[in-house]
N, C-alpha and C. Protein backbone atom coordinates (compact mmCIF):
# COMPACT_ATOMS: atom_id res chain seq x y z
N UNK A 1 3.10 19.31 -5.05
CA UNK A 1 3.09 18.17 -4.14
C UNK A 1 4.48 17.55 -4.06
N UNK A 2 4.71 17.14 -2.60
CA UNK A 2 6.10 16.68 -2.68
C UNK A 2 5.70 14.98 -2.44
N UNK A 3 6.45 14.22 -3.24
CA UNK A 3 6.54 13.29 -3.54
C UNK A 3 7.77 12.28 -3.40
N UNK A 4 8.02 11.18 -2.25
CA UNK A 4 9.27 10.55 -2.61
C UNK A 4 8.69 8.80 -1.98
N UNK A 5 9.12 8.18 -3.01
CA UNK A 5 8.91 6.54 -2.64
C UNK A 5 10.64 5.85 -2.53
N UNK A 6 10.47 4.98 -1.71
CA UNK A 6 11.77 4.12 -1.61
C UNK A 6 11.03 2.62 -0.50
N UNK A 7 12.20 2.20 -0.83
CA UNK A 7 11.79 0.87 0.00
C UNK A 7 12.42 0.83 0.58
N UNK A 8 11.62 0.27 1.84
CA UNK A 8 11.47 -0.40 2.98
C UNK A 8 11.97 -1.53 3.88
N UNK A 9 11.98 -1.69 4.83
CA UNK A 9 11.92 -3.31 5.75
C UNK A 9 12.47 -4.32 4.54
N UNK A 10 11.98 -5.63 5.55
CA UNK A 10 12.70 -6.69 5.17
C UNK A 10 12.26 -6.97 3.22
N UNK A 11 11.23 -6.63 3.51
CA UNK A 11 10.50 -7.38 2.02
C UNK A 11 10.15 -6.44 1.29
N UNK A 12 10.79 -4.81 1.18
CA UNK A 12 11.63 -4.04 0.32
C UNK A 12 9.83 -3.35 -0.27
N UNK A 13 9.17 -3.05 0.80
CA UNK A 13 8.06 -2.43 0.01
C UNK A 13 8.60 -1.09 0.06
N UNK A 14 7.25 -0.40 -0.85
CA UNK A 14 7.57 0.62 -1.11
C UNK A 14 6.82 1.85 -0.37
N UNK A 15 7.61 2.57 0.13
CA UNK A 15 6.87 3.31 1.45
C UNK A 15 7.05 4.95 0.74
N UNK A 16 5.72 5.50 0.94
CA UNK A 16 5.89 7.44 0.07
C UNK A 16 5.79 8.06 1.23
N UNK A 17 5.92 9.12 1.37
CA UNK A 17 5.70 10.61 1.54
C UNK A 17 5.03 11.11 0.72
N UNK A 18 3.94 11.76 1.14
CA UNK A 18 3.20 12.75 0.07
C UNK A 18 2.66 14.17 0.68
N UNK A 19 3.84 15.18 0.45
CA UNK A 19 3.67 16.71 1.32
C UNK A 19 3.26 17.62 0.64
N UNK A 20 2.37 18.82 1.22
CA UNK A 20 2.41 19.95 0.75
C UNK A 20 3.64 20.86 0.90
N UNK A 21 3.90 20.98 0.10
CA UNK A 21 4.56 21.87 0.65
C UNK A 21 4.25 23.52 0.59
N UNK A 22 3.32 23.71 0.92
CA UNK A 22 2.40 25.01 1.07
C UNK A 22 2.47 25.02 2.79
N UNK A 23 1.36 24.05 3.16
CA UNK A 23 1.39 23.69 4.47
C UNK A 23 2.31 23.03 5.78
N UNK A 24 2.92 22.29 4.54
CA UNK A 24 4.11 21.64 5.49
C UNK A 24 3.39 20.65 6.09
N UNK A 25 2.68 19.99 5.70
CA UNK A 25 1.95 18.64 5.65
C UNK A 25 2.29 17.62 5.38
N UNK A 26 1.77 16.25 5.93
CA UNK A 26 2.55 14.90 4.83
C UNK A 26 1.70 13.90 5.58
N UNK A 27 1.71 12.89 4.74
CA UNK A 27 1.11 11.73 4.86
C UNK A 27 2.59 10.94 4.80
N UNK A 28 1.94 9.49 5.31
CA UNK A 28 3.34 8.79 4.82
C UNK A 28 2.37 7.12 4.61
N UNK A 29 2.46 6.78 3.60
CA UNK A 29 1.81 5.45 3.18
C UNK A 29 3.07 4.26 2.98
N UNK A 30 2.09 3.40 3.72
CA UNK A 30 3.29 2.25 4.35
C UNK A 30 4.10 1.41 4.75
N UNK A 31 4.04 2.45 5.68
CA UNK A 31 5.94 2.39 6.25
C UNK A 31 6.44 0.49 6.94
N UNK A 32 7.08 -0.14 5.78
CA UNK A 32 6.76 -1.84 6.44
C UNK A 32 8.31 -1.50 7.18
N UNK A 33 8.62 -0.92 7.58
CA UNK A 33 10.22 -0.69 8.00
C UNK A 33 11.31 0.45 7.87
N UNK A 34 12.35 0.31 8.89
CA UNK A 34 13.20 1.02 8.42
C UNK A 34 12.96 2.73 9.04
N UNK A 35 12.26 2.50 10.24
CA UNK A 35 11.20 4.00 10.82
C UNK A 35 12.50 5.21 11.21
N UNK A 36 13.96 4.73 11.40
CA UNK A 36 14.58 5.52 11.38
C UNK A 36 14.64 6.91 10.05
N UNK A 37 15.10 5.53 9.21
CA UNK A 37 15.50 6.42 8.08
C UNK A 37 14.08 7.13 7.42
N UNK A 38 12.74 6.67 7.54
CA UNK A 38 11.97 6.95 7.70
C UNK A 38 11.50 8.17 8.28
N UNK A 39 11.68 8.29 9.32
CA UNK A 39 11.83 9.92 10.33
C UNK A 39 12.81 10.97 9.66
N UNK A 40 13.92 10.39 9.50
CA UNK A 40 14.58 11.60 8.74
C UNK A 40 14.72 11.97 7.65
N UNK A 41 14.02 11.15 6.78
CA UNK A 41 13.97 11.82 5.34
C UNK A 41 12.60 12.61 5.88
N UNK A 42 11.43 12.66 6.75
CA UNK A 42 10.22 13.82 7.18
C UNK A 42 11.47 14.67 7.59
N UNK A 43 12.14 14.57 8.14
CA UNK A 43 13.03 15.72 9.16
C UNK A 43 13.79 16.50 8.14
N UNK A 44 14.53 16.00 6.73
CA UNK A 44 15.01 16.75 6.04
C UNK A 44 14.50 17.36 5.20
N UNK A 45 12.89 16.91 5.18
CA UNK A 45 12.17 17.52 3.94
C UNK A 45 11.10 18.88 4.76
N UNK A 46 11.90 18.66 6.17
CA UNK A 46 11.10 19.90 6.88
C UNK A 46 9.31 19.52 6.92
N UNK A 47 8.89 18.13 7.08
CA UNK A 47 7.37 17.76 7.18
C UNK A 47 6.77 17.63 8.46
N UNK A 48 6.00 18.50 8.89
CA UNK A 48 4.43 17.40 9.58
C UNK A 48 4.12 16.40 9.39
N UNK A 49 4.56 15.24 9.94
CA UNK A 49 3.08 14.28 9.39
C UNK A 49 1.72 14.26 9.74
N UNK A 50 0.62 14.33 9.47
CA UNK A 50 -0.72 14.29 9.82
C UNK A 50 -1.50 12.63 9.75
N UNK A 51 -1.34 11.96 9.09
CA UNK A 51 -1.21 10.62 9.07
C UNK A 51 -0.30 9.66 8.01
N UNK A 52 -0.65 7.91 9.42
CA UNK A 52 0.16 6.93 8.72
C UNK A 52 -1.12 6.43 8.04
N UNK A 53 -1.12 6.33 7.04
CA UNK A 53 -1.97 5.35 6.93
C UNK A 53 -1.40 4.11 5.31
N UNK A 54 -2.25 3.56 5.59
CA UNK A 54 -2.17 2.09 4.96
C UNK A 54 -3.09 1.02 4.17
N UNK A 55 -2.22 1.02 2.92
CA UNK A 55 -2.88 -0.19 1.57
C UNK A 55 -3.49 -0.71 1.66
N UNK A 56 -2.82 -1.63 2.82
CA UNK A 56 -3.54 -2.97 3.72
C UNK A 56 -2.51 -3.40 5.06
N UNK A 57 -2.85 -4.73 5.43
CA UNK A 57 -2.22 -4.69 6.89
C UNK A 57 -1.52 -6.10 6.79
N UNK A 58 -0.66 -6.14 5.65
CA UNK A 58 0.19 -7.35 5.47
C UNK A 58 1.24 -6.86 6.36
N UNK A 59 2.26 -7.53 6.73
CA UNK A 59 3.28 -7.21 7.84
C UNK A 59 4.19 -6.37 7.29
N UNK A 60 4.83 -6.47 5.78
CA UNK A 60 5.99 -5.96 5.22
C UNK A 60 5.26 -4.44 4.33
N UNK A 61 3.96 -3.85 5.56
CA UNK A 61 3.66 -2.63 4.88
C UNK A 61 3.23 -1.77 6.04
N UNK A 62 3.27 -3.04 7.40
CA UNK A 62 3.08 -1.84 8.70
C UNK A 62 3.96 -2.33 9.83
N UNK A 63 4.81 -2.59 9.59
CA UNK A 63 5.84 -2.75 10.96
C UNK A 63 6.54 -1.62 11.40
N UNK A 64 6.64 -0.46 10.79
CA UNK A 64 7.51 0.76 11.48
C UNK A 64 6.26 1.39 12.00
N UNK A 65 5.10 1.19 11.80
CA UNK A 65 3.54 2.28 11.97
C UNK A 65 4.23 2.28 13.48
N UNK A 66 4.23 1.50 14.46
CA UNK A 66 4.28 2.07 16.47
C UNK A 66 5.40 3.25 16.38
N UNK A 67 6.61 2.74 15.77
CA UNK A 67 7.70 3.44 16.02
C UNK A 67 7.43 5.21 15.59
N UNK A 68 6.78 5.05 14.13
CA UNK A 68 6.99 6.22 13.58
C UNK A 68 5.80 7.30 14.51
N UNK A 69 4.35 6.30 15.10
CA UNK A 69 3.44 6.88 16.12
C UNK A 69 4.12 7.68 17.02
N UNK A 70 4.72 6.86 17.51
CA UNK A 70 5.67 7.04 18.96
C UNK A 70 6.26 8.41 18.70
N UNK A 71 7.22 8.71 17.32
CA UNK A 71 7.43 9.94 17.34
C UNK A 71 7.24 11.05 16.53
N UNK A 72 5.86 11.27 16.22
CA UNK A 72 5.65 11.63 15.69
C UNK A 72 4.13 12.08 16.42
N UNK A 73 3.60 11.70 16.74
CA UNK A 73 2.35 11.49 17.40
C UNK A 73 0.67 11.45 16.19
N UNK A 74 1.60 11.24 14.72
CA UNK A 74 0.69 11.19 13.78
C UNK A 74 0.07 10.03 14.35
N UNK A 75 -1.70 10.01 13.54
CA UNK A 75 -2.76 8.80 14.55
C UNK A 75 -2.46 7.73 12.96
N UNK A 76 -2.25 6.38 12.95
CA UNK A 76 -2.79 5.36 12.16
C UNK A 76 -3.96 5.22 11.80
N UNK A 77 -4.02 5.53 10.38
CA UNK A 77 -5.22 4.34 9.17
C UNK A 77 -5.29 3.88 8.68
N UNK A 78 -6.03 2.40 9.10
CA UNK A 78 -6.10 1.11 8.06
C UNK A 78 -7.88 0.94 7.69
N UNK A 79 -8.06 0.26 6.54
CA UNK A 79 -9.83 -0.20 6.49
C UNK A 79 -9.77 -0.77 7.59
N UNK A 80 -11.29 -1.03 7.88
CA UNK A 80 -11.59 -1.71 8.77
C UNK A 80 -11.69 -3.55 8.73
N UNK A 81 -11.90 -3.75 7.77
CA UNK A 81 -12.26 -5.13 7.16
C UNK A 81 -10.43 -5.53 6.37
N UNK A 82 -9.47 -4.83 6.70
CA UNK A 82 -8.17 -5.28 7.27
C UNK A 82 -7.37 -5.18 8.83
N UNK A 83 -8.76 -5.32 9.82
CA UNK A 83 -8.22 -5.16 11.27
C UNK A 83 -7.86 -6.86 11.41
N UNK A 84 -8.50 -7.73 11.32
CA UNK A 84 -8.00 -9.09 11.29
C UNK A 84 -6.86 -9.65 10.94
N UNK A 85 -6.31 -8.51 9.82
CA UNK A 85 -4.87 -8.80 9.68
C UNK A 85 -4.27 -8.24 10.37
N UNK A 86 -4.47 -7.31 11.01
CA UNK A 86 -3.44 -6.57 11.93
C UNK A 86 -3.62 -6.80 13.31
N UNK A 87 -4.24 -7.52 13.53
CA UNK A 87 -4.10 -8.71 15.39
C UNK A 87 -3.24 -9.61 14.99
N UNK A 88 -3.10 -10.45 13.47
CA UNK A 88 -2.10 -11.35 13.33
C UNK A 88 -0.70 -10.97 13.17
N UNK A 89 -0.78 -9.96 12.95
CA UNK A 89 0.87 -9.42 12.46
C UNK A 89 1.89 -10.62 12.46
N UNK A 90 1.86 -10.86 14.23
CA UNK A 90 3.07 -11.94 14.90
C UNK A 90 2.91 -13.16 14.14
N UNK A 91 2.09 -13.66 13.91
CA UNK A 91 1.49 -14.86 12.92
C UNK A 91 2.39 -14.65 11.42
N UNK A 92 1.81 -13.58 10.65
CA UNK A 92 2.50 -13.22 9.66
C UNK A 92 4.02 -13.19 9.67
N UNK A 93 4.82 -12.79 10.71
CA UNK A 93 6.34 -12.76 10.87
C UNK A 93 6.76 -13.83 10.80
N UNK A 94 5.82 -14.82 11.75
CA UNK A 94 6.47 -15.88 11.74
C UNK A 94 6.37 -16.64 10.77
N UNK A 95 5.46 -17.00 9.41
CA UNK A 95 5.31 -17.56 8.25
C UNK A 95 6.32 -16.92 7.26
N UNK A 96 6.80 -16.03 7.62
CA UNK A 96 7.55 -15.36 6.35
C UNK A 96 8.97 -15.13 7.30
N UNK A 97 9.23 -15.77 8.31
CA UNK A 97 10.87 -15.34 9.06
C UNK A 97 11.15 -14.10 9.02
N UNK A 98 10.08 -13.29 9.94
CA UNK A 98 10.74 -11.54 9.87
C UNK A 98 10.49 -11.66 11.44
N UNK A 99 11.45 -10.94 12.11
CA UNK A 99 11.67 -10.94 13.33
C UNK A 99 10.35 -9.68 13.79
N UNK A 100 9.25 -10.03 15.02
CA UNK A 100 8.47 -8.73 14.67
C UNK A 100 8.83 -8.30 16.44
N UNK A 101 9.93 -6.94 16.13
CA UNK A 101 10.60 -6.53 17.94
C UNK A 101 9.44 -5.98 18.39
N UNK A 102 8.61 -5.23 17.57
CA UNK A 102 7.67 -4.10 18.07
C UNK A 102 6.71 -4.32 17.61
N UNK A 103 5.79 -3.99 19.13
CA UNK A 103 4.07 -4.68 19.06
C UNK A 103 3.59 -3.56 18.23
N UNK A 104 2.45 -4.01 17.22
CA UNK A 104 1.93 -2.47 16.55
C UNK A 104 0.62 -1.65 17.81
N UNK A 105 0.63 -0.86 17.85
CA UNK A 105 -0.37 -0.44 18.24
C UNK A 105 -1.97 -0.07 17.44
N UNK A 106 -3.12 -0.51 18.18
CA UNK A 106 -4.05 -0.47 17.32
C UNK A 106 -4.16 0.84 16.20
N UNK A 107 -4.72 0.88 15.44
CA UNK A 107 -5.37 1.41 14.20
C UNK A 107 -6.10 2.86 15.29
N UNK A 108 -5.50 4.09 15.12
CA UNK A 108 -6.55 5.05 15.68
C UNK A 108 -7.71 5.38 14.98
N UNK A 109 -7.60 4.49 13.75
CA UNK A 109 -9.03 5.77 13.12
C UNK A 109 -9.09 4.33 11.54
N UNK A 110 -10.29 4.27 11.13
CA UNK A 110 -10.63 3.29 10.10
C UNK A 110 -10.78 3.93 8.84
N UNK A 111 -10.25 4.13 7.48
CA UNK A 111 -10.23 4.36 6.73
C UNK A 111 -11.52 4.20 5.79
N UNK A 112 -12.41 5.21 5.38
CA UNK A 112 -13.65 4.48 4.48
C UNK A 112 -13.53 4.91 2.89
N UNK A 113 -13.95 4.55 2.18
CA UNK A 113 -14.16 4.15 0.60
C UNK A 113 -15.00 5.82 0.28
N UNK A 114 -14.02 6.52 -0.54
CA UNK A 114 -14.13 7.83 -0.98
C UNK A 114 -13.84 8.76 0.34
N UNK A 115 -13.17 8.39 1.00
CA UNK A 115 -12.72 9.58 2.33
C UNK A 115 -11.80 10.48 2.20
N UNK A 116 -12.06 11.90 1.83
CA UNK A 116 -10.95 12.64 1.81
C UNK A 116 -9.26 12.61 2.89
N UNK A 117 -8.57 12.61 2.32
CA UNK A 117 -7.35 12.33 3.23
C UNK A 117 -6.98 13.34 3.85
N UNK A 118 -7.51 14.73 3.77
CA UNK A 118 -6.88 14.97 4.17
C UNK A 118 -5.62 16.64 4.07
N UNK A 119 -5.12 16.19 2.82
CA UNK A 119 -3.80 16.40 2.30
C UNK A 119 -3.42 15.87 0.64
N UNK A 120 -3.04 16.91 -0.11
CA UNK A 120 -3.07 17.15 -0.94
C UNK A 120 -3.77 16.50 -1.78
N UNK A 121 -5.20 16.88 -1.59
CA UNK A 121 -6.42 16.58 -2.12
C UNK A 121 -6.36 15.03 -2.67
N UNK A 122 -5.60 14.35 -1.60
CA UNK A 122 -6.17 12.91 -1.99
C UNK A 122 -7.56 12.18 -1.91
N UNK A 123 -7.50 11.02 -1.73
CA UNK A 123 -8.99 10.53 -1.36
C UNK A 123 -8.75 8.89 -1.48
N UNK A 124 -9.27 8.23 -0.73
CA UNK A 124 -9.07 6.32 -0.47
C UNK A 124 -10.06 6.46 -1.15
N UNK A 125 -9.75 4.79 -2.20
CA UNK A 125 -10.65 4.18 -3.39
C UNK A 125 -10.44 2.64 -2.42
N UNK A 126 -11.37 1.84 -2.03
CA UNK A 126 -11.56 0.79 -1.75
C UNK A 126 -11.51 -0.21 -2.51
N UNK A 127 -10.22 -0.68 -2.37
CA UNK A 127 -9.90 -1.77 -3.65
C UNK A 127 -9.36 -3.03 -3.12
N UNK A 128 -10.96 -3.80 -2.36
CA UNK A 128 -10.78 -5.34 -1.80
C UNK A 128 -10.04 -6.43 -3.38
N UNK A 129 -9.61 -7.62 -2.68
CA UNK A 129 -9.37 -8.42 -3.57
C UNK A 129 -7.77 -9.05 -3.00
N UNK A 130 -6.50 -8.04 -3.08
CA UNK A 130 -5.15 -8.92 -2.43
C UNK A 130 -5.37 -8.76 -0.85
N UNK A 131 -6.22 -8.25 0.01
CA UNK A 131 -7.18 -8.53 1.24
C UNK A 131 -8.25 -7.72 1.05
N UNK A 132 -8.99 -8.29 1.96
CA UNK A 132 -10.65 -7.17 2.12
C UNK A 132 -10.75 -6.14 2.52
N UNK A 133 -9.84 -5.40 2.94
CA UNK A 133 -9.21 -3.93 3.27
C UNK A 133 -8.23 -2.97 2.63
N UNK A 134 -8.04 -3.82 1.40
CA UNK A 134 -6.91 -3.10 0.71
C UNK A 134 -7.75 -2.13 0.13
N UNK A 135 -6.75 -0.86 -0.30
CA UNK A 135 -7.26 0.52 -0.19
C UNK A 135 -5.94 1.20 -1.71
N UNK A 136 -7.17 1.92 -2.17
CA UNK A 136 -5.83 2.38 -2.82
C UNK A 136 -5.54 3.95 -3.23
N UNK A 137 -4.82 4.94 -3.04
CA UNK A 137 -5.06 6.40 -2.75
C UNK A 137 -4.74 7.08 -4.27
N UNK A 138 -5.37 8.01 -4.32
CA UNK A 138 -5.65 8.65 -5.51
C UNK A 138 -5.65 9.89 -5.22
N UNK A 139 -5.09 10.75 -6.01
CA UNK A 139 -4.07 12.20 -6.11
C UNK A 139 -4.39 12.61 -7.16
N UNK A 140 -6.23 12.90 -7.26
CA UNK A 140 -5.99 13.62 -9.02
C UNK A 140 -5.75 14.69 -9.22
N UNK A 141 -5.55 15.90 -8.16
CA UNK A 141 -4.28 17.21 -9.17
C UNK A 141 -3.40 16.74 -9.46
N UNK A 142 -2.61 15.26 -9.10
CA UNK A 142 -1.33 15.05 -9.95
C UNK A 142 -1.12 13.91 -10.33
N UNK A 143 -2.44 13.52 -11.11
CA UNK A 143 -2.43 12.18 -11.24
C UNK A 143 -1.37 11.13 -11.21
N UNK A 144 -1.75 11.23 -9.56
CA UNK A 144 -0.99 9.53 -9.30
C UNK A 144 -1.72 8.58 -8.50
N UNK A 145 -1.48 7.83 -8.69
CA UNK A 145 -2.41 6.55 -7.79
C UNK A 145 -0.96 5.66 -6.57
N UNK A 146 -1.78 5.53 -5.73
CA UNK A 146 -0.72 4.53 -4.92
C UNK A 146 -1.82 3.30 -4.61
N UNK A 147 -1.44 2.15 -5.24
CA UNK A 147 -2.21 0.81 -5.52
C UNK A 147 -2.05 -0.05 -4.29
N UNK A 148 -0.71 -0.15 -3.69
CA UNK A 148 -0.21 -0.91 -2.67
C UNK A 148 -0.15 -1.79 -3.73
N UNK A 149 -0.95 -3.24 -3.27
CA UNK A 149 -0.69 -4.68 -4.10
C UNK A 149 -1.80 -4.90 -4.47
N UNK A 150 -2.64 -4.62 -4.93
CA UNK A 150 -3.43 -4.62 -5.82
C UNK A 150 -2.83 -4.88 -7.27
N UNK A 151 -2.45 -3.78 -7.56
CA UNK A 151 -1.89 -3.15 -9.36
C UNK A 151 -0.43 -3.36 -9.37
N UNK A 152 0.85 -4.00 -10.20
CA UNK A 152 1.73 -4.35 -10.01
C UNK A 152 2.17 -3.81 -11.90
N UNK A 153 3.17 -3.48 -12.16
CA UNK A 153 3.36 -3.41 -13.23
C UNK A 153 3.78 -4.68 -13.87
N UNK A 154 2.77 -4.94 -14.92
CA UNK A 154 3.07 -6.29 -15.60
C UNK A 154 1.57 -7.48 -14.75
N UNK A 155 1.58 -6.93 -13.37
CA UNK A 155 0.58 -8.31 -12.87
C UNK A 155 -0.25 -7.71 -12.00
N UNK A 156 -0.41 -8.00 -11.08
CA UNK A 156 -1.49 -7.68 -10.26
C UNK A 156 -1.02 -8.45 -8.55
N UNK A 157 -1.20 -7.90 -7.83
CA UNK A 157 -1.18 -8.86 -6.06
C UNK A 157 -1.78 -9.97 -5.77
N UNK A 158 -1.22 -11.05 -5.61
CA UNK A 158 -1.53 -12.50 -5.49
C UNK A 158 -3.15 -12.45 -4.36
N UNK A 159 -3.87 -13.54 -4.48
CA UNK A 159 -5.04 -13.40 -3.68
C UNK A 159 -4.99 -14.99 -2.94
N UNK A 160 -3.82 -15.77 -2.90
CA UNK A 160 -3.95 -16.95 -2.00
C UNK A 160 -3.46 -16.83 -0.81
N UNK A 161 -3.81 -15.88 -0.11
CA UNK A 161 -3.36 -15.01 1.44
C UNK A 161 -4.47 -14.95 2.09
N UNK A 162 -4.54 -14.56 3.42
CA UNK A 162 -5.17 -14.43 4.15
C UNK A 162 -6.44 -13.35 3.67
N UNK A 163 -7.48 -13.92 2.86
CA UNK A 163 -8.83 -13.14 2.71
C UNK A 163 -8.86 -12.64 1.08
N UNK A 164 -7.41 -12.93 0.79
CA UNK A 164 -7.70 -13.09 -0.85
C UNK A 164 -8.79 -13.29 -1.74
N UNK A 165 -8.98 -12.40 -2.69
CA UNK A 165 -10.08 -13.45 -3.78
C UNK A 165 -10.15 -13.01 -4.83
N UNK A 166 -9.62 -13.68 -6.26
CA UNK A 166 -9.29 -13.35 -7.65
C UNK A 166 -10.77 -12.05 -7.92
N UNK A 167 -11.99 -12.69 -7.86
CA UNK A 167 -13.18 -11.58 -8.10
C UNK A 167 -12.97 -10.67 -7.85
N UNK A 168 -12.98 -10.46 -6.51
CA UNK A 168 -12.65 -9.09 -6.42
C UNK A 168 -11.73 -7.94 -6.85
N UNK A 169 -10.43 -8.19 -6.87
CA UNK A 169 -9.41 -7.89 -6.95
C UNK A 169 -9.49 -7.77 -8.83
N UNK A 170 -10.06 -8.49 -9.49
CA UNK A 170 -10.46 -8.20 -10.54
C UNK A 170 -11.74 -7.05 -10.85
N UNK A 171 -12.74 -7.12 -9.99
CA UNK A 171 -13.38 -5.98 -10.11
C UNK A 171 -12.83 -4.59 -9.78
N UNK A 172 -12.02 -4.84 -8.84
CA UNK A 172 -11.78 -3.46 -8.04
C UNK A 172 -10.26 -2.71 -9.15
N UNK A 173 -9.74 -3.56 -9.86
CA UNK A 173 -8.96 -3.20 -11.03
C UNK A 173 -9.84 -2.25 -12.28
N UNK A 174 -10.64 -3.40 -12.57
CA UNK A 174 -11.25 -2.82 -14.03
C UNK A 174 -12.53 -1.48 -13.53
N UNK A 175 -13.16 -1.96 -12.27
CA UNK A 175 -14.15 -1.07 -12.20
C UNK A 175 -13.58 0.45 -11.41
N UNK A 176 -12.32 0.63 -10.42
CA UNK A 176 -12.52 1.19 -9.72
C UNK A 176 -10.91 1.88 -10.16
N UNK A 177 -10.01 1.09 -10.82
CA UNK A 177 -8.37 1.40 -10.96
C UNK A 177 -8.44 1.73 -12.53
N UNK A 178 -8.86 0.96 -13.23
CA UNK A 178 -9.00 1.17 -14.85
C UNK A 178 -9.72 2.55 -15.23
N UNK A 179 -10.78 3.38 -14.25
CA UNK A 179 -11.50 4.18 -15.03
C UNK A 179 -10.82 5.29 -14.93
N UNK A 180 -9.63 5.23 -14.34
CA UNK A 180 -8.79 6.88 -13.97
C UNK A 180 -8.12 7.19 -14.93
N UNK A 181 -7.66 8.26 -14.65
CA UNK A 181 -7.23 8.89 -16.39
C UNK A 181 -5.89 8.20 -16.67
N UNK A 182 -5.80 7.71 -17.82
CA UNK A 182 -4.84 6.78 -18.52
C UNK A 182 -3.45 7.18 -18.22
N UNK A 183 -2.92 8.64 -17.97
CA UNK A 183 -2.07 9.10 -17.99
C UNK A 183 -1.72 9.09 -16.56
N UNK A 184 -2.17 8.43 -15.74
CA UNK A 184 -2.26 8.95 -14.39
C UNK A 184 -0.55 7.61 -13.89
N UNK A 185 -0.11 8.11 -12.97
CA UNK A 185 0.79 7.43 -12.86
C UNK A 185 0.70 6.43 -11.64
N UNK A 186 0.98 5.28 -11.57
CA UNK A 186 0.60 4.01 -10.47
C UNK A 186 2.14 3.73 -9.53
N UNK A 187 2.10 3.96 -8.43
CA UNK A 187 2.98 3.55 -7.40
C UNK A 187 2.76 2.28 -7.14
N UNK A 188 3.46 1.34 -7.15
CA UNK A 188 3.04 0.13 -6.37
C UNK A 188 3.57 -0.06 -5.43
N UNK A 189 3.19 -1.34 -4.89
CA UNK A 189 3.53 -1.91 -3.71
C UNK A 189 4.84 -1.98 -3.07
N UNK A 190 5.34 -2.74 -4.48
CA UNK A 190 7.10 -3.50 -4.77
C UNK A 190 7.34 -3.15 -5.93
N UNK A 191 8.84 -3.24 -6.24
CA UNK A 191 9.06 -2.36 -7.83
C UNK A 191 8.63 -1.31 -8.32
N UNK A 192 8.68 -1.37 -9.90
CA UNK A 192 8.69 -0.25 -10.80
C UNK A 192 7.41 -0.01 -10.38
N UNK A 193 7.15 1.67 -10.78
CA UNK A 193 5.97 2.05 -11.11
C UNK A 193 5.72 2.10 -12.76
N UNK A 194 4.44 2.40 -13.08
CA UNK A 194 3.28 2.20 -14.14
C UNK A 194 2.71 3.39 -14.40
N UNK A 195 1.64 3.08 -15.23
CA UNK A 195 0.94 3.96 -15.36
C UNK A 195 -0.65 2.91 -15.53
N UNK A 196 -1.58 3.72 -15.50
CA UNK A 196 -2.94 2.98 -15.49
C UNK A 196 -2.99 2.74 -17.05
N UNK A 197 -2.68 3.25 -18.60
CA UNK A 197 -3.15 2.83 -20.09
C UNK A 197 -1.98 2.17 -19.81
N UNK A 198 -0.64 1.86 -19.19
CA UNK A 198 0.18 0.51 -19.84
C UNK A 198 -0.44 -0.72 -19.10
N UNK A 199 -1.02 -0.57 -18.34
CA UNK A 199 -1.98 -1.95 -17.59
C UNK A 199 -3.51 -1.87 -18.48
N UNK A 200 -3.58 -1.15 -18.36
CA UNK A 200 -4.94 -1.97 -19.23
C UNK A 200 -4.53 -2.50 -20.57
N UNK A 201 -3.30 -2.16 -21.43
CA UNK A 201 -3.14 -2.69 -22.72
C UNK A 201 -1.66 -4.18 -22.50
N UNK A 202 -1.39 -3.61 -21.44
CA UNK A 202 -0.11 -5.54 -21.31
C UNK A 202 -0.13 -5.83 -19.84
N UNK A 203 -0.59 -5.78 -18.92
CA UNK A 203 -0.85 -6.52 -17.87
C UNK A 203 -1.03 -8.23 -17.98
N UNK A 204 -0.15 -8.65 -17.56
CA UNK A 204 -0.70 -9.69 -17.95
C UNK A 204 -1.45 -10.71 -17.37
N UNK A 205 -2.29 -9.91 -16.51
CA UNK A 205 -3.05 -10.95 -15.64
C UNK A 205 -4.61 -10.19 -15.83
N UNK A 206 -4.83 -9.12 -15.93
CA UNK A 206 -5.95 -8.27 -16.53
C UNK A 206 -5.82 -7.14 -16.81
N UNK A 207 -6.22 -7.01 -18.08
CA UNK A 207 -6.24 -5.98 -19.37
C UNK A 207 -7.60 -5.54 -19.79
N UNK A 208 -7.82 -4.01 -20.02
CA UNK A 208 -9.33 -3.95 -20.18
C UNK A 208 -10.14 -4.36 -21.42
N UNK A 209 -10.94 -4.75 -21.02
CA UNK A 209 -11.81 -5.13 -22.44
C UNK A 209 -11.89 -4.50 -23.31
C-alpha cells in the first residue's frame, strides 16, 4: 500500500493518499486545501483516484474536494448526518477567517458505517462525537487507522462545534477505535501520528479502562 500524509490549507490538516499500487488506485482523504499540490503529488506517484472522501465536513478538511472533482472526475464521500455541515461551509469560513473562493459541490455518494472502500481493503468505522458524521477509515492489512478528529495523539477532537457531543465521541473511541489491534498505527487529523495502545494507556482525555 502506498501511503503519504502532509498538510494542507489554511488550518494545516492532514490530507493522505492511500494507493495500490498493484492497480494504480488511490483514495485521497481530506483534502482541506492546497488541490494543486495535491494533484501532483497523484501525478507523480502515477495514481487513479477512485474517491475523495471524508472524516467529516469541517471546512479545513474539504475545501480542495470541487477543485480536485473538477480534475479528476473522482465522485465525493461524506456521512450523511455530516451533510448539514457541508451547506454551511461559507458560514464556517467566515467564523474562522478563511477566504472560501470555491463553492463545494454536493457530496456524490454518502458514506455508511462498515462500507467497504473500495481500495486497499479499507472499510469506514462510524465514529460520531467531534460531528455526527465523523467517520474514521481502517486499513487492517496494514494496520492503520485514519481518525480525522476524533483521536488526536495525547487528546481527542473538541465537541463544542457544530453537533458536537463528549458521549459520543467517547463511545465511538473506547467502543469502536480502542478495540483495534494495539499495534495498529493512527493518522490524525492535525499533527503527530499515534498508535491505538499509546492512547489507551496516556491520552489524556480517555484512556481504556
Amino acid at each position: 500500500m502506498i501511503l503519504e500524509t502532509f498538510p494542507v490549507g489554511p488550518l494545516q490538516c492532514n490530507c493522505s493518499i492511500i494507493g495500490d499500487p498493484v492497480t494504480g488506485k488511490a483514495l485521497l482523504v481530506d483534502p482541506g486545501g492546497d488541490a494543486d499540490k495535491i494533484l501532483a503529488r497523484l501525478n507523480e506517484l502515477n495514481l487513479q483516484l477512485v474517491a475523495i472522501i471524508h472524516t467529516h465536513a469541517h471546512l479545513d478538511h474539504v475545501l480542495a474536494a470541487g477543485k480536485i472533482k473538477t480534475a479528476t472526475g473522482a465522485p465525493i464521500y461524506l456521512h450523511r448526518d455530516d451533510q448539514f455541515l457541508w451547506d454551511i461551509v461559507d458560514q464556517q469560513c467566515a467564523m474562522f477567517g478563511v477566504p472560501y473562493e470555491d463553492k463545494l459541490p454536493a457530496p456524490d455518494r454518502y458514506i455508511e458505517d462498515d462500507q467497504d472502500l473500495g481500495c486497499c481493503s479499507g472499510v469506514a468505522i462510524h465514529t460520531p462525537g467531534h460531528t455526527p458524521g465523523s467517520v474514521s477509515f481502517w486499513f487492517e492489512d496494514h494496520k492503520t487507522l485514519i481518525a480525522g478528529d476524533t483521536l488526536f495523539r495525547g487528546s481527542i477532537g473538541r465537541t463544542d462545534l457544530w453537533g458536537g457531543d463528549f458521549s459520543q465521541i467517547e463511545k465511538s473511541i473506547r467502543e469502536r477505535l480502542y478495540s483495534l489491534d494495539d499495534d495498529a498505527t493512527v493518522i490524525t487529523g492535525h499533527g503527530p501520528s499515534t498508535t491505538i495502545a499509546d492512547e489507551k494507556q496516556h491520552n489524556a482525555i480517555i484512556r481504556a479502562c
